[in-house]
N, C-alpha and C. Protein backbone atom coordinates (compact mmCIF):
# COMPACT_ATOMS: atom_id res chain seq x y z
N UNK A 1 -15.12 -8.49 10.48
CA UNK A 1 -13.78 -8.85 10.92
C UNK A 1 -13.00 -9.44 9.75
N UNK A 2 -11.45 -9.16 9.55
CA UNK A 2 -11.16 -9.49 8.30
C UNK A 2 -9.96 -10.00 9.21
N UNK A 3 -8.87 -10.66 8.33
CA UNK A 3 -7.15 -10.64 8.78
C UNK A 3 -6.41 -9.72 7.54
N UNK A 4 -5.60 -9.18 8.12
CA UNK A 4 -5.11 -7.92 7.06
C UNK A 4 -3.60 -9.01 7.45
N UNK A 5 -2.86 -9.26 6.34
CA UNK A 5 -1.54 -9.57 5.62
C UNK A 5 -0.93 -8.39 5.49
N UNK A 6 -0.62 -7.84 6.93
CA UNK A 6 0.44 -6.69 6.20
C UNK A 6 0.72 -6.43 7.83
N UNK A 7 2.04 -5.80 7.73
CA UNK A 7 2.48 -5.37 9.61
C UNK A 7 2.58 -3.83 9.53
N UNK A 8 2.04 -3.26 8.08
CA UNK A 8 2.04 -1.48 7.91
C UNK A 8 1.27 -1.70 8.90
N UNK A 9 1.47 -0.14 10.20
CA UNK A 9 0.93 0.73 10.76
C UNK A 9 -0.11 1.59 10.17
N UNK A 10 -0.01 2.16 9.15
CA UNK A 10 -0.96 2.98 8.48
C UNK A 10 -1.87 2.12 7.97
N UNK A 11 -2.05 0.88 7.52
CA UNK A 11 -2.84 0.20 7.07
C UNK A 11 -3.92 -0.15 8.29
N UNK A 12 -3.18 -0.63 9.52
CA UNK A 12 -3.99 -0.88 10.39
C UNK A 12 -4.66 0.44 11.04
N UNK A 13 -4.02 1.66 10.88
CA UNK A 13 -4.66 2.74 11.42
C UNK A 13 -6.29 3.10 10.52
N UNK A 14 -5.88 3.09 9.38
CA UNK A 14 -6.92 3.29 8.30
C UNK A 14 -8.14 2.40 8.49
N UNK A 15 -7.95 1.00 8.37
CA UNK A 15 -8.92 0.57 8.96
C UNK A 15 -9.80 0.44 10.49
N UNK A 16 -8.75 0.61 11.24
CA UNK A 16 -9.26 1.44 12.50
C UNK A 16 -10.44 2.32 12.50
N UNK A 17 -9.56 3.39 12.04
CA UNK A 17 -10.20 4.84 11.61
C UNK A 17 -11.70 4.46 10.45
N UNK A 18 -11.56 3.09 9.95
CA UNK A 18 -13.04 3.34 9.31
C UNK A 18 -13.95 2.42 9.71
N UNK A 19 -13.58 2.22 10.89
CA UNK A 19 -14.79 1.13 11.80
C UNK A 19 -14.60 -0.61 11.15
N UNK A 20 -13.50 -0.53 10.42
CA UNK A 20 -13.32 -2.56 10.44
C UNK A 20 -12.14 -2.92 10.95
N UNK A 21 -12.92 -4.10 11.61
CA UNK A 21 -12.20 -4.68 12.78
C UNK A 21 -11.47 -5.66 12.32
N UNK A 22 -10.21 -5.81 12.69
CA UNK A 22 -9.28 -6.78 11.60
C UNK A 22 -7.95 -7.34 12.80
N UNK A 23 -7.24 -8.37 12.74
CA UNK A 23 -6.72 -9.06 13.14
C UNK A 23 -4.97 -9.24 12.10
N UNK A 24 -3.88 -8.68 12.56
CA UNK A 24 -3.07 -8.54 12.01
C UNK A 24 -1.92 -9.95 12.00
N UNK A 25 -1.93 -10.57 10.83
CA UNK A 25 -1.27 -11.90 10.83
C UNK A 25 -0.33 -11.66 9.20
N UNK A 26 0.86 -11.92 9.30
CA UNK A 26 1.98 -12.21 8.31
C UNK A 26 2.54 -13.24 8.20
N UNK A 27 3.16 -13.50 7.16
CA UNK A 27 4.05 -14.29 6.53
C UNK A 27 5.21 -14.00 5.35
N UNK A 28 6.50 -14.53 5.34
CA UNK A 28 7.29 -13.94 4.93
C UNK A 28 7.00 -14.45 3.24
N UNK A 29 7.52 -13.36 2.33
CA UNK A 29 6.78 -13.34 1.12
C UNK A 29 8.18 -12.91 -0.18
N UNK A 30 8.03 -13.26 -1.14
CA UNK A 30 8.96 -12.37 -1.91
C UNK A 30 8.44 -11.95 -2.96
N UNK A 31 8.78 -10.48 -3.12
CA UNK A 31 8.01 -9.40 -3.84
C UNK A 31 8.47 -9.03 -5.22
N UNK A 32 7.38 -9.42 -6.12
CA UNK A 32 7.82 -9.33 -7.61
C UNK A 32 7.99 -7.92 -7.53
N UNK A 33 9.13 -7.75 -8.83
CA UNK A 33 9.72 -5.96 -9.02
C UNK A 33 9.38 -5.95 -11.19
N UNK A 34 9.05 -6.67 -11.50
CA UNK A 34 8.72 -6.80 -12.94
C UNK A 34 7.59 -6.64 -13.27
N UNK A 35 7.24 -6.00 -14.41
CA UNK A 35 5.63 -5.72 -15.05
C UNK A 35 5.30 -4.05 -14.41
N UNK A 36 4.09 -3.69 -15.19
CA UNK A 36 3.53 -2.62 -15.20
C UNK A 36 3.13 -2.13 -13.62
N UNK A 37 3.07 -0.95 -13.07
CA UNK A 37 2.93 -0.75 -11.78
C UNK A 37 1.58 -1.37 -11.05
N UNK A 38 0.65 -1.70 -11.80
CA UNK A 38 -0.76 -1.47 -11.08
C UNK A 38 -0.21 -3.45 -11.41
N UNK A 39 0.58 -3.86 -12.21
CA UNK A 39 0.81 -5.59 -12.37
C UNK A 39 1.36 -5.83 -11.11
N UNK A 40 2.03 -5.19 -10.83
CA UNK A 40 3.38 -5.30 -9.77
C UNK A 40 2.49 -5.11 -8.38
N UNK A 41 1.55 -4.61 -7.99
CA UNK A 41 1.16 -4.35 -6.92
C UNK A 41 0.36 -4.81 -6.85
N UNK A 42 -1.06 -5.44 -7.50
CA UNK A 42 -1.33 -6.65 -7.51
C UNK A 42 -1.32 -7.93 -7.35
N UNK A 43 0.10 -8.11 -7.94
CA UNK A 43 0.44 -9.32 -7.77
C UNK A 43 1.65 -9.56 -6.46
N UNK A 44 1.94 -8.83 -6.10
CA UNK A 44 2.44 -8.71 -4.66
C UNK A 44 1.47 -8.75 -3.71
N UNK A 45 0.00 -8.43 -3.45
CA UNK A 45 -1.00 -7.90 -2.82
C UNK A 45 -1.66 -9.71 -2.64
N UNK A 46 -1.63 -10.18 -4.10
CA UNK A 46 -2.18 -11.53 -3.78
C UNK A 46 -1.17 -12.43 -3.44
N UNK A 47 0.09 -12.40 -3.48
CA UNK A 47 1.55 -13.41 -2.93
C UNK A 47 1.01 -13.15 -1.09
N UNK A 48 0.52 -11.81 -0.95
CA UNK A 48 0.74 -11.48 0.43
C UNK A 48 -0.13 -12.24 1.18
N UNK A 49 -1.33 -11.81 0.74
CA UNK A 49 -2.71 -12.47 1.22
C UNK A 49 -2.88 -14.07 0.77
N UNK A 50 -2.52 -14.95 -0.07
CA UNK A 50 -2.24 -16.11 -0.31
C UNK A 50 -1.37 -17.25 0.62
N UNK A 51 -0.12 -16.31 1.40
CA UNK A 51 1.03 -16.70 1.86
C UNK A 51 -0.30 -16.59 3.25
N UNK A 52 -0.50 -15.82 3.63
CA UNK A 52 -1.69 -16.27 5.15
C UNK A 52 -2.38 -17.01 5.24
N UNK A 53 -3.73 -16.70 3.80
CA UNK A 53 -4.42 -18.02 3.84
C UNK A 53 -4.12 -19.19 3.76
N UNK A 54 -3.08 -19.54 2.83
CA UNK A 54 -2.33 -20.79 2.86
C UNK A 54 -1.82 -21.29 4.37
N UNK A 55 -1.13 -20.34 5.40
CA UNK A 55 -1.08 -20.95 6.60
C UNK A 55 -2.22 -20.90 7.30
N UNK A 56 -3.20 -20.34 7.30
CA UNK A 56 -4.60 -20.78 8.10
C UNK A 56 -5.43 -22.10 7.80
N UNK A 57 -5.42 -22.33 6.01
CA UNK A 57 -5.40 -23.36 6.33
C UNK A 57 -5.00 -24.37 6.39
N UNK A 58 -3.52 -24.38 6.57
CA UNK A 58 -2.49 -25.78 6.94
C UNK A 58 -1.87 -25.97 8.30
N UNK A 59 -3.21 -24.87 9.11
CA UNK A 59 -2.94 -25.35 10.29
C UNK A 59 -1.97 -24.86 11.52
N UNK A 60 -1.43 -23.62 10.60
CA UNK A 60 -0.37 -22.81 11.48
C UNK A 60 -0.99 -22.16 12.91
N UNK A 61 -1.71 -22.24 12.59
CA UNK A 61 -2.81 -21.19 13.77
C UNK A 61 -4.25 -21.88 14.56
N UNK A 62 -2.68 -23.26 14.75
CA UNK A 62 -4.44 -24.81 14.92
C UNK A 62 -4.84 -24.15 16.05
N UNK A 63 -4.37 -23.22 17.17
CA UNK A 63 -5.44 -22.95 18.34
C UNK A 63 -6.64 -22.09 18.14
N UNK A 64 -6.60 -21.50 16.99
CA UNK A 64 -7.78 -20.53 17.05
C UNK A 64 -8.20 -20.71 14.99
N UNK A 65 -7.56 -21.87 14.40
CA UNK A 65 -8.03 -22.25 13.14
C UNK A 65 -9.72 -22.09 12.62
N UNK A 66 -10.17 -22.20 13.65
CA UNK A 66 -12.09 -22.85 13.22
C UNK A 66 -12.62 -21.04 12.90
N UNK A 67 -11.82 -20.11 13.69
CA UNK A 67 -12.64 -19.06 14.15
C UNK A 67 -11.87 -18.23 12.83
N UNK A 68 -10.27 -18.17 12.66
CA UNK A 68 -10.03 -17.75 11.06
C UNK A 68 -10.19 -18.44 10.44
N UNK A 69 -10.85 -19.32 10.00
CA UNK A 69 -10.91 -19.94 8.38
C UNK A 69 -12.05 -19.18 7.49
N UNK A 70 -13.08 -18.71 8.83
CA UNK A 70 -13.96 -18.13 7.66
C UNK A 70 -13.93 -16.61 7.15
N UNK A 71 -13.02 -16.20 7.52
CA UNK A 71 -12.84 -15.08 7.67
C UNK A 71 -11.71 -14.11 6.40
N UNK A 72 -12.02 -12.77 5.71
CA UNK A 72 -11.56 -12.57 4.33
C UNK A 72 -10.08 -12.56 5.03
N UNK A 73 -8.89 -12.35 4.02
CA UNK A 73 -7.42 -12.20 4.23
C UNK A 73 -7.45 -10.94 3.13
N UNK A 74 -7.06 -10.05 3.39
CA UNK A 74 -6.73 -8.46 2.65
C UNK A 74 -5.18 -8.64 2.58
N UNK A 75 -4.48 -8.76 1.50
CA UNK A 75 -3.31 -8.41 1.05
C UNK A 75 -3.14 -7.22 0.58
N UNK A 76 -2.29 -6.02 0.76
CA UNK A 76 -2.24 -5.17 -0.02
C UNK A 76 -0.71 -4.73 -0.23
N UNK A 77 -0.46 -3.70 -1.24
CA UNK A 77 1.21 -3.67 -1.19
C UNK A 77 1.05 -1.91 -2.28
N UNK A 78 1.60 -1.67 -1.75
CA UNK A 78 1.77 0.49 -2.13
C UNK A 78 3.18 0.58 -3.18
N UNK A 79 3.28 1.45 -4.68
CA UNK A 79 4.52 1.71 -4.78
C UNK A 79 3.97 2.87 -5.42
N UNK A 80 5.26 3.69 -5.61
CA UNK A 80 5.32 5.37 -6.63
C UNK A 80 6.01 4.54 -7.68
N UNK A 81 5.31 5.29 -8.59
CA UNK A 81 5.98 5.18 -9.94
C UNK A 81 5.42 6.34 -10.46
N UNK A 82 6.98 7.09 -11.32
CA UNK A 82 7.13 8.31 -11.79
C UNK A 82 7.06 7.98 -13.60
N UNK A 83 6.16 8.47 -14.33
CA UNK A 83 6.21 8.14 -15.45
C UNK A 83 7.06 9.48 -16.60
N UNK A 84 7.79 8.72 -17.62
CA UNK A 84 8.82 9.08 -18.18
C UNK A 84 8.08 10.62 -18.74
N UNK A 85 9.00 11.83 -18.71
CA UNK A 85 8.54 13.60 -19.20
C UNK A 85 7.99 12.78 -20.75
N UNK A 86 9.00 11.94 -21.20
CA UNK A 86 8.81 11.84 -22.91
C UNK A 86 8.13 10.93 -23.62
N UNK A 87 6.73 10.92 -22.56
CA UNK A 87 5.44 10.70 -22.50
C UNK A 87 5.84 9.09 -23.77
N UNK A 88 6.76 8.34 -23.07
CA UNK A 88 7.03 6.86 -24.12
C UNK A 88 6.74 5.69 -23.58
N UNK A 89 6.12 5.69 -22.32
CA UNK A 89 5.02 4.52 -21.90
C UNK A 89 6.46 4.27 -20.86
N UNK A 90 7.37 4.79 -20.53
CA UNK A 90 8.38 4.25 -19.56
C UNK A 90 8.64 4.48 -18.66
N UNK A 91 8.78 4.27 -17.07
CA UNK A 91 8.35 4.64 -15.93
C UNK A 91 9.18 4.31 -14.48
N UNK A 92 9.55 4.83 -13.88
CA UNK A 92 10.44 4.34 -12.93
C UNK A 92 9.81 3.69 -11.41
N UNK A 93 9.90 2.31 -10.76
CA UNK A 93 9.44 2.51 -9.15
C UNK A 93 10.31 2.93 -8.74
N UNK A 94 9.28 3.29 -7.53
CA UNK A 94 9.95 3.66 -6.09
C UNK A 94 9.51 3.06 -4.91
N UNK A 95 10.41 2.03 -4.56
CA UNK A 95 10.04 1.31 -3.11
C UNK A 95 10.77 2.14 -1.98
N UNK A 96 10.68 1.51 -0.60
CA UNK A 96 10.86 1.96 0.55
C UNK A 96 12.73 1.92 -0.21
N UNK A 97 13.30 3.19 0.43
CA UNK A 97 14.70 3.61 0.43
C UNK A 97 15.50 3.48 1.06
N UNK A 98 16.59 2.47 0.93
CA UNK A 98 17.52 1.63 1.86
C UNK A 98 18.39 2.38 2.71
N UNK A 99 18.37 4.03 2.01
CA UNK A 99 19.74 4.76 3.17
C UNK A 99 18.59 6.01 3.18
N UNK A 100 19.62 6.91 3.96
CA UNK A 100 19.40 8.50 3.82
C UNK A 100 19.84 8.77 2.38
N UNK A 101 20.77 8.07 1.79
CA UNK A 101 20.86 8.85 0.50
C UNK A 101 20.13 8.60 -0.52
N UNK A 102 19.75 7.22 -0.76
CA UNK A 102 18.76 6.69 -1.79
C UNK A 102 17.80 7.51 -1.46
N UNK A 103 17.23 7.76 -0.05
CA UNK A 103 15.65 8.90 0.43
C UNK A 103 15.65 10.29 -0.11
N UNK A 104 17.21 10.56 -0.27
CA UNK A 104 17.27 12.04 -0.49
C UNK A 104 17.18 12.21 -2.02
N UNK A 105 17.83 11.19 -2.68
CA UNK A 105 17.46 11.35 -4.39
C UNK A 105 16.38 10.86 -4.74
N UNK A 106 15.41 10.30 -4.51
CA UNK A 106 14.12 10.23 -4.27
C UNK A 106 13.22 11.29 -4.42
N UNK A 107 13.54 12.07 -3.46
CA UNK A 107 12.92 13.33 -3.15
C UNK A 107 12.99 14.06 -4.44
N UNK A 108 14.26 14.08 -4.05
CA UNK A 108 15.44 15.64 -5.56
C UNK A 108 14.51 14.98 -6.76
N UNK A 109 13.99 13.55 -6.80
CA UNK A 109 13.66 13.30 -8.35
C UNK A 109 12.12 13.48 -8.79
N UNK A 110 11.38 12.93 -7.11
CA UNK A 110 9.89 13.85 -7.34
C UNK A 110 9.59 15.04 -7.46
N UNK A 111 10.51 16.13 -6.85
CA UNK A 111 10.42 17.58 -6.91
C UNK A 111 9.97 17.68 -8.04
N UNK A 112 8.77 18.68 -7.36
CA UNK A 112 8.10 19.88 -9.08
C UNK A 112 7.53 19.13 -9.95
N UNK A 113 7.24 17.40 -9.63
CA UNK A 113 6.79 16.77 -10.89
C UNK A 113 5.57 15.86 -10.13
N UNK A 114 4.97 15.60 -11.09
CA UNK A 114 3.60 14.66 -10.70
C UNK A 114 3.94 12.78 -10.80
N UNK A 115 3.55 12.33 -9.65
CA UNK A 115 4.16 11.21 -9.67
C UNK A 115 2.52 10.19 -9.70
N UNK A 116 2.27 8.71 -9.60
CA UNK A 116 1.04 8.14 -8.91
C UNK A 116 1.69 7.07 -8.01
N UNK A 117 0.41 7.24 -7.28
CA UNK A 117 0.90 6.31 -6.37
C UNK A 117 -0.48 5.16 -6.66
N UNK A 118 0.04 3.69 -6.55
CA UNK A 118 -0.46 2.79 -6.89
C UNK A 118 -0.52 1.51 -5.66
N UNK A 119 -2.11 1.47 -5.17
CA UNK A 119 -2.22 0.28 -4.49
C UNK A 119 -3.09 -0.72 -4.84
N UNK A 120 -2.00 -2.60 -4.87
CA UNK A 120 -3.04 -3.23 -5.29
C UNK A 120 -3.79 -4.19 -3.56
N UNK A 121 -4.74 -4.52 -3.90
CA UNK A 121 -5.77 -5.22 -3.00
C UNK A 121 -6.14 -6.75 -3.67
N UNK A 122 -6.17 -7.21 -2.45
CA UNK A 122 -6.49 -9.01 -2.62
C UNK A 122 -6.94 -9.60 -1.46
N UNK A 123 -8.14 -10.05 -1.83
CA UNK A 123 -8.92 -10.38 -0.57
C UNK A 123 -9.32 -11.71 -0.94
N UNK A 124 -9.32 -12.73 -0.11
CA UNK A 124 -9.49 -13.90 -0.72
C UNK A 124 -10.32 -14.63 0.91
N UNK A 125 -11.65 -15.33 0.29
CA UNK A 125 -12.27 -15.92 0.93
C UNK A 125 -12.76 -17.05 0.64
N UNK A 126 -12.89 -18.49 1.37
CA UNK A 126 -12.52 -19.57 0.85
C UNK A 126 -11.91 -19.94 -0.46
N UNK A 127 -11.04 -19.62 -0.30
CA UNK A 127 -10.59 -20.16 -1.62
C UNK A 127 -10.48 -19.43 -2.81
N UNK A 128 -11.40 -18.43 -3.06
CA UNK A 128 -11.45 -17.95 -4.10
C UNK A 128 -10.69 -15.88 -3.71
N UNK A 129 -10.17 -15.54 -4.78
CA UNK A 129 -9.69 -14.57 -5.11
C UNK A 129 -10.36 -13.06 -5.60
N UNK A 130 -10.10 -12.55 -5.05
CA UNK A 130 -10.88 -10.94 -5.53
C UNK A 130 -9.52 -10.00 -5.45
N UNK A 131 -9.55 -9.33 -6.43
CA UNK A 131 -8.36 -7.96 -6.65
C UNK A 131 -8.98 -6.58 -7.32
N UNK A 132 -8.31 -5.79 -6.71
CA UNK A 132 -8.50 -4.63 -7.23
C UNK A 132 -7.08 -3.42 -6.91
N UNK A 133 -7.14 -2.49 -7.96
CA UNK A 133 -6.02 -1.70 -8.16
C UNK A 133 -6.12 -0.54 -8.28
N UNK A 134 -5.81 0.77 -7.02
CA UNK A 134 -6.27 2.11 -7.13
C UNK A 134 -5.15 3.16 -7.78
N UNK A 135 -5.28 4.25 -7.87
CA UNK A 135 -4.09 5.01 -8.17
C UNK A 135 -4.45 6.21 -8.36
N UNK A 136 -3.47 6.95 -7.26
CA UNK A 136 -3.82 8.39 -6.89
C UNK A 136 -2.48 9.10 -7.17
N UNK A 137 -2.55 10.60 -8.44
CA UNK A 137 -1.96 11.63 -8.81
C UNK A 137 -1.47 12.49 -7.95
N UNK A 138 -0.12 12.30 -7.40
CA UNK A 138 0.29 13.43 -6.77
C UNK A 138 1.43 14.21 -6.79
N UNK A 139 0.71 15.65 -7.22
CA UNK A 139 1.27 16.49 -7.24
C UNK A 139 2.53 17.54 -6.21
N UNK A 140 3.60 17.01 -6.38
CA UNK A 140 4.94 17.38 -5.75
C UNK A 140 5.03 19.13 -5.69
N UNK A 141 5.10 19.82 -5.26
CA UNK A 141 6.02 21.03 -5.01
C UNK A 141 7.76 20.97 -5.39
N UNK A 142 7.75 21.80 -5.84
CA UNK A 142 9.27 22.45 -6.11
C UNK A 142 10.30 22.05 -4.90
N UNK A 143 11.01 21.31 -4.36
CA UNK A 143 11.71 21.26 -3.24
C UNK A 143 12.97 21.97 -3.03
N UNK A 144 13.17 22.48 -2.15
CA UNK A 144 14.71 22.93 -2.03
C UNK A 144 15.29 21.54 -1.18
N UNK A 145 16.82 21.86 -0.91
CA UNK A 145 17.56 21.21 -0.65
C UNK A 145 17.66 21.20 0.73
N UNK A 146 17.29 22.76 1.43
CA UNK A 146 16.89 22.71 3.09
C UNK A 146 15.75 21.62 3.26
N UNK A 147 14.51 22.17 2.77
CA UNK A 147 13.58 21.33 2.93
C UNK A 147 13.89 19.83 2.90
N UNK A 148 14.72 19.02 1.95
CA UNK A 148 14.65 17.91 1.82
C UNK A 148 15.48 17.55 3.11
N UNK A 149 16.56 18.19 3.45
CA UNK A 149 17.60 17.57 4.63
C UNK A 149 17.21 17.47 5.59
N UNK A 150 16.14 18.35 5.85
CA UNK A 150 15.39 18.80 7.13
C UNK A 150 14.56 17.30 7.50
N UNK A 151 13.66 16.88 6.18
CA UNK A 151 12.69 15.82 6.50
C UNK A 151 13.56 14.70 6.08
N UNK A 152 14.96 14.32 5.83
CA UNK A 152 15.96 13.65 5.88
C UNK A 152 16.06 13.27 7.77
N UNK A 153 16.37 14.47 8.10
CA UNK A 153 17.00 14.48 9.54
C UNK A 153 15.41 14.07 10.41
N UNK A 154 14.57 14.29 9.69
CA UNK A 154 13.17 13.92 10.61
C UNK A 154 13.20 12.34 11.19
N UNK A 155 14.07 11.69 9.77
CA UNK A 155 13.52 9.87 9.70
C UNK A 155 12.11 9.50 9.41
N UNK A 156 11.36 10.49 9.02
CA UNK A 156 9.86 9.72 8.47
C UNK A 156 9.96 9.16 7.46
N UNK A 157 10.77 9.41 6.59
CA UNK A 157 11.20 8.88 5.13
C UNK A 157 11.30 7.30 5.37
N UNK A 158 11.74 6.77 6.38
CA UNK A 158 12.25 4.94 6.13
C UNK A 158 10.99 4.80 6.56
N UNK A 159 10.78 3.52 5.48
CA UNK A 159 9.45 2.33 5.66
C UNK A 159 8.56 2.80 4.85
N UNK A 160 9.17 4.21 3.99
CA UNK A 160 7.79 5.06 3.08
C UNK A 160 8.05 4.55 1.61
N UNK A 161 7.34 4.06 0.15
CA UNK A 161 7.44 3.89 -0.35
C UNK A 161 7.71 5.63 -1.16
N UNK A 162 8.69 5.41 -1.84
CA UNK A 162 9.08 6.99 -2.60
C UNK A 162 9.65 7.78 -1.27
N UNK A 163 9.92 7.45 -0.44
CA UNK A 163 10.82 8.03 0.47
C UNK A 163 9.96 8.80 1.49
N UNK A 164 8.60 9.18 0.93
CA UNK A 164 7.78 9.88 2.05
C UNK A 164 6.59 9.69 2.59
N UNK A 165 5.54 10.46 3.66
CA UNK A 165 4.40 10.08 4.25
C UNK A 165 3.76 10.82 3.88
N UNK A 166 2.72 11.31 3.16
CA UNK A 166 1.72 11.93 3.02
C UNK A 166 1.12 12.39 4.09
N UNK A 167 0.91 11.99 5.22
CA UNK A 167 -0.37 12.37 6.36
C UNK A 167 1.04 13.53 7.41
N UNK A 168 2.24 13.12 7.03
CA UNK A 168 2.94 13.58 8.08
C UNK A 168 3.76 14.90 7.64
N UNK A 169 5.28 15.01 7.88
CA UNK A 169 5.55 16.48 7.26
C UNK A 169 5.33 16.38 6.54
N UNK A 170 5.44 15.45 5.29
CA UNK A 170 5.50 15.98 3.78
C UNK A 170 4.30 15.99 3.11
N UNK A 171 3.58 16.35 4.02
CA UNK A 171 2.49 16.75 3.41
C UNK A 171 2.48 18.27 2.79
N UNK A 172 3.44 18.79 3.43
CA UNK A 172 3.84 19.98 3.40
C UNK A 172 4.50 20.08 1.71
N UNK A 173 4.70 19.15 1.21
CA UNK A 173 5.53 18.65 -0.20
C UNK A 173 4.58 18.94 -1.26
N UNK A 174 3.19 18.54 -0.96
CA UNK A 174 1.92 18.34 -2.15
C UNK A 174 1.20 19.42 -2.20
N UNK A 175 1.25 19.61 -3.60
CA UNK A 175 0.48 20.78 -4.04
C UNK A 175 -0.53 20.31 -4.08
N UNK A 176 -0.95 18.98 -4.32
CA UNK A 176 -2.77 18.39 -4.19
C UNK A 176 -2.25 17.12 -5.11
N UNK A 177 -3.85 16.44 -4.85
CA UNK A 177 -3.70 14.78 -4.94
C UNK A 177 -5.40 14.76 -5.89
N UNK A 178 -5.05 13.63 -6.90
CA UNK A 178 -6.00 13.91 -7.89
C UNK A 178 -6.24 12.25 -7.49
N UNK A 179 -7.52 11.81 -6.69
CA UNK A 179 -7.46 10.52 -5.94
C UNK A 179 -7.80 10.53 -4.77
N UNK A 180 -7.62 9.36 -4.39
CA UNK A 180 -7.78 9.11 -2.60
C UNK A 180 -6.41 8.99 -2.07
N UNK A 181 -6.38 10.06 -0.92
CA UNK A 181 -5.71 10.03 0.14
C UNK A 181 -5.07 9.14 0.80
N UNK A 182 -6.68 8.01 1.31
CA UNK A 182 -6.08 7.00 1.45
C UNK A 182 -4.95 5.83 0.80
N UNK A 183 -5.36 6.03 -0.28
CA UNK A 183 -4.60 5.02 -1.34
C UNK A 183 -3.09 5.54 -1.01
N UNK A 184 -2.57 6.86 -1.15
CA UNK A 184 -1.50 7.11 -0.88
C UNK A 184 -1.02 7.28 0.65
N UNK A 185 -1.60 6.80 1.55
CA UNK A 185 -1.23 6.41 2.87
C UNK A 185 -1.04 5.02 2.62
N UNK A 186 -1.68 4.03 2.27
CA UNK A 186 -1.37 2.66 1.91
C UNK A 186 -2.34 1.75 1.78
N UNK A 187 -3.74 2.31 1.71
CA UNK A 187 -4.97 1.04 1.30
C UNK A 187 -6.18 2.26 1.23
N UNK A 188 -6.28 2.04 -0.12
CA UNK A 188 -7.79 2.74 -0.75
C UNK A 188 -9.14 2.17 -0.14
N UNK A 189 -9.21 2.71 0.72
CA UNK A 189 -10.27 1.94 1.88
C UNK A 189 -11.23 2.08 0.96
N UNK A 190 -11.96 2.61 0.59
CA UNK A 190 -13.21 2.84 -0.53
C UNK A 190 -13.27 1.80 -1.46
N UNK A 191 -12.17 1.63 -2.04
CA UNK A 191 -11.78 0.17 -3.34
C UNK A 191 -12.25 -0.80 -2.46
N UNK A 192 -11.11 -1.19 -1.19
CA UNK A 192 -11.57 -2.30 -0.54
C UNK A 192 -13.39 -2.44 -0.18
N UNK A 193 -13.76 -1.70 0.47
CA UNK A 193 -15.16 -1.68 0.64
C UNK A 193 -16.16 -1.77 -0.63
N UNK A 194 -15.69 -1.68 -1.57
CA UNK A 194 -16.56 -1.69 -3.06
C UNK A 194 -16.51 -3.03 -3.13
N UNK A 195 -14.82 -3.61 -3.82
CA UNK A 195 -14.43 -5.23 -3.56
C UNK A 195 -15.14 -5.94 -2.71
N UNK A 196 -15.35 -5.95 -1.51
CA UNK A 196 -15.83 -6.94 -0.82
C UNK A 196 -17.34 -6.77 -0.99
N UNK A 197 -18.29 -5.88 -0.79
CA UNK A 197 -19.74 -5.47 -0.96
C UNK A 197 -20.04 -6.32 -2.94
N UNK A 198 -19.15 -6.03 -3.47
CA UNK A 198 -19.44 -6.48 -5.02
C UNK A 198 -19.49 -8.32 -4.94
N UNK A 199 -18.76 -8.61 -4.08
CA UNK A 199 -18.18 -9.98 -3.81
C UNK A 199 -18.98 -10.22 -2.40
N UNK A 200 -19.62 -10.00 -1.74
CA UNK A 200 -21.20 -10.63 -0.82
C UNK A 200 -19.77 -10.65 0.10
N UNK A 201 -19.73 -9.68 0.51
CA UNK A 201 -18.88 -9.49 2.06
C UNK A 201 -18.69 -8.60 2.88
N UNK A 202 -19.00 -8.23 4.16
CA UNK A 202 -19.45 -7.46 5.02
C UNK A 202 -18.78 -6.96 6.13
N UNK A 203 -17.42 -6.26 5.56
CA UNK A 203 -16.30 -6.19 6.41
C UNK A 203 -16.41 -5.84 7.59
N UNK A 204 -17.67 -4.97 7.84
CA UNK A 204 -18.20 -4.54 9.09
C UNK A 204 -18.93 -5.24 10.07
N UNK A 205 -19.54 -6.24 9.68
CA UNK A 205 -19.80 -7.71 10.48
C UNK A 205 -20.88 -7.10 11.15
N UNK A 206 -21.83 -6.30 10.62
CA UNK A 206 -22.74 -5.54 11.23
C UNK A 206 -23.99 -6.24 10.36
C-alpha cells in the first residue's frame, strides 16, 4: 500500500492495473519550469510527494495519521521535451496546453519528429528520499491538419502533457516508442518497482 501525490487518472489506473494498492491524497504545490528536463521532473516529483508527507506528518489527516505515517508517498510529474534538429544541447517543454490552440501547435510541432517523454519519481519513507528518472523516445508520424482538428474536436488533448494520450486516439500518431509505454502514460511502473525493491520496500504488501 503506498499514497500516490498525484489526482492523474492514468497514474492511478496504472497502478491499479499492476496489482499496487495505493490511496490517493494531494496537496497544492508549485511547479518548477527551469533546468534540464529529467531536473525539472524530478524535482517537481519530490515538491509533490514532500508537500503530502509533510501534511501526514503535521497532522492533517489526525483521523487516520497512525495508519499513513508508515506508509511510502510516490510523487511523480510527466513532461515532453522536443530536443533542438541542430543537435546544440537546446530543447523545448511541453506541459498540459491551456487552449485548443496552444494543443493544436503542439501537435503541428511534434509532427514527423521524435520527441521524449520524461518521468520523474519520488518516493519518500520516513523521512528519507528516493528518486528516479525514466525517459521514453517517441516517435511521431507525419500529421495532417484533418487529423489534428479531428483529435482537437475529440478533447483528449486537455490534461495531456504535449497535448496528447498515448493509450487513446493518438496512438494512432506513433510510429513506435523506444521505452516504456508506461512512462509515457504517466509513471514508469517498472522504475518505480526497481526504486522501492532497491530501497527495502514492498509496494505489494505481499
Amino acid at each position: 500500500m503506498i499514497i500516490l501525490a498525484s489526482s492523474s487518472p492514468r497514474r492511478t489506473e496504472l497502478l491499479t492495473a499492476a496489482g499496487i494498492k495505493h490511496r490517493v491524497l494531494t496537496e497544492n504545490t508549485s511547479e518548477i519550469k527551469d533546468g534540464t528536463p529529467a531536473e525539472v521532473v524530478m524535482e517537481n516529483a519530490r515538491l509533490k510527494a514532500e508537500a503530502v508527507a509533510t501534511a501526514i506528518s503535521d497532522g492533517k489527516y489526525q483521523d487516520e495519521s497512525e495508519s499513513l505515517k508508515g506508509l511510502p508517498v510516490l510523487g511523480a510529474d510527466t513532461i515532453v521535451a522536443l530536443e533542438s534538429e541542430a543537435d546544440d544541447g537546446a530543447f523545448r517543454i511541453f506541459g498540459k496546453p491551456k487552449g485548443e490552440g496552444e494543443a493544436r501547435e503542439m501537435l503541428m510541432t511534434l509532427s514527423g519528429r521524435t520527441h521524449s517523454v520524461y518521468t520523474g519519481i519520488c518516493l519518500i519513507r520516513d523521512g528519507q528520499e528516493y528518486t528516479a528518472v525514466d525517459m521514453t523516445a517517441v516517435h511521431f508520424l507525419p500529421l495532417t491538419r484533418e487529423s489534428i482538428d479531428r483529435y482537437i474536436v475529440s478533447g483528449e488533448w486537455q490534461g495531456k502533457a504535449g497535448a496528447y494520450a498515448v493509450q487513446g486516439r493518438a496512438m494512432a500518431f506513433v510510429d513506435r516508442l523506444e521505452g516504456s509505454a508506461a512512462n509515457v502514460i504517466g509513471l514508469p511502473v517498472h522504475a518505480l518497482v526497481a526504486l522501492a525493491e532497491e530501497n527495502g520496500m514492498n509496494l505489494y504488501g505481499d
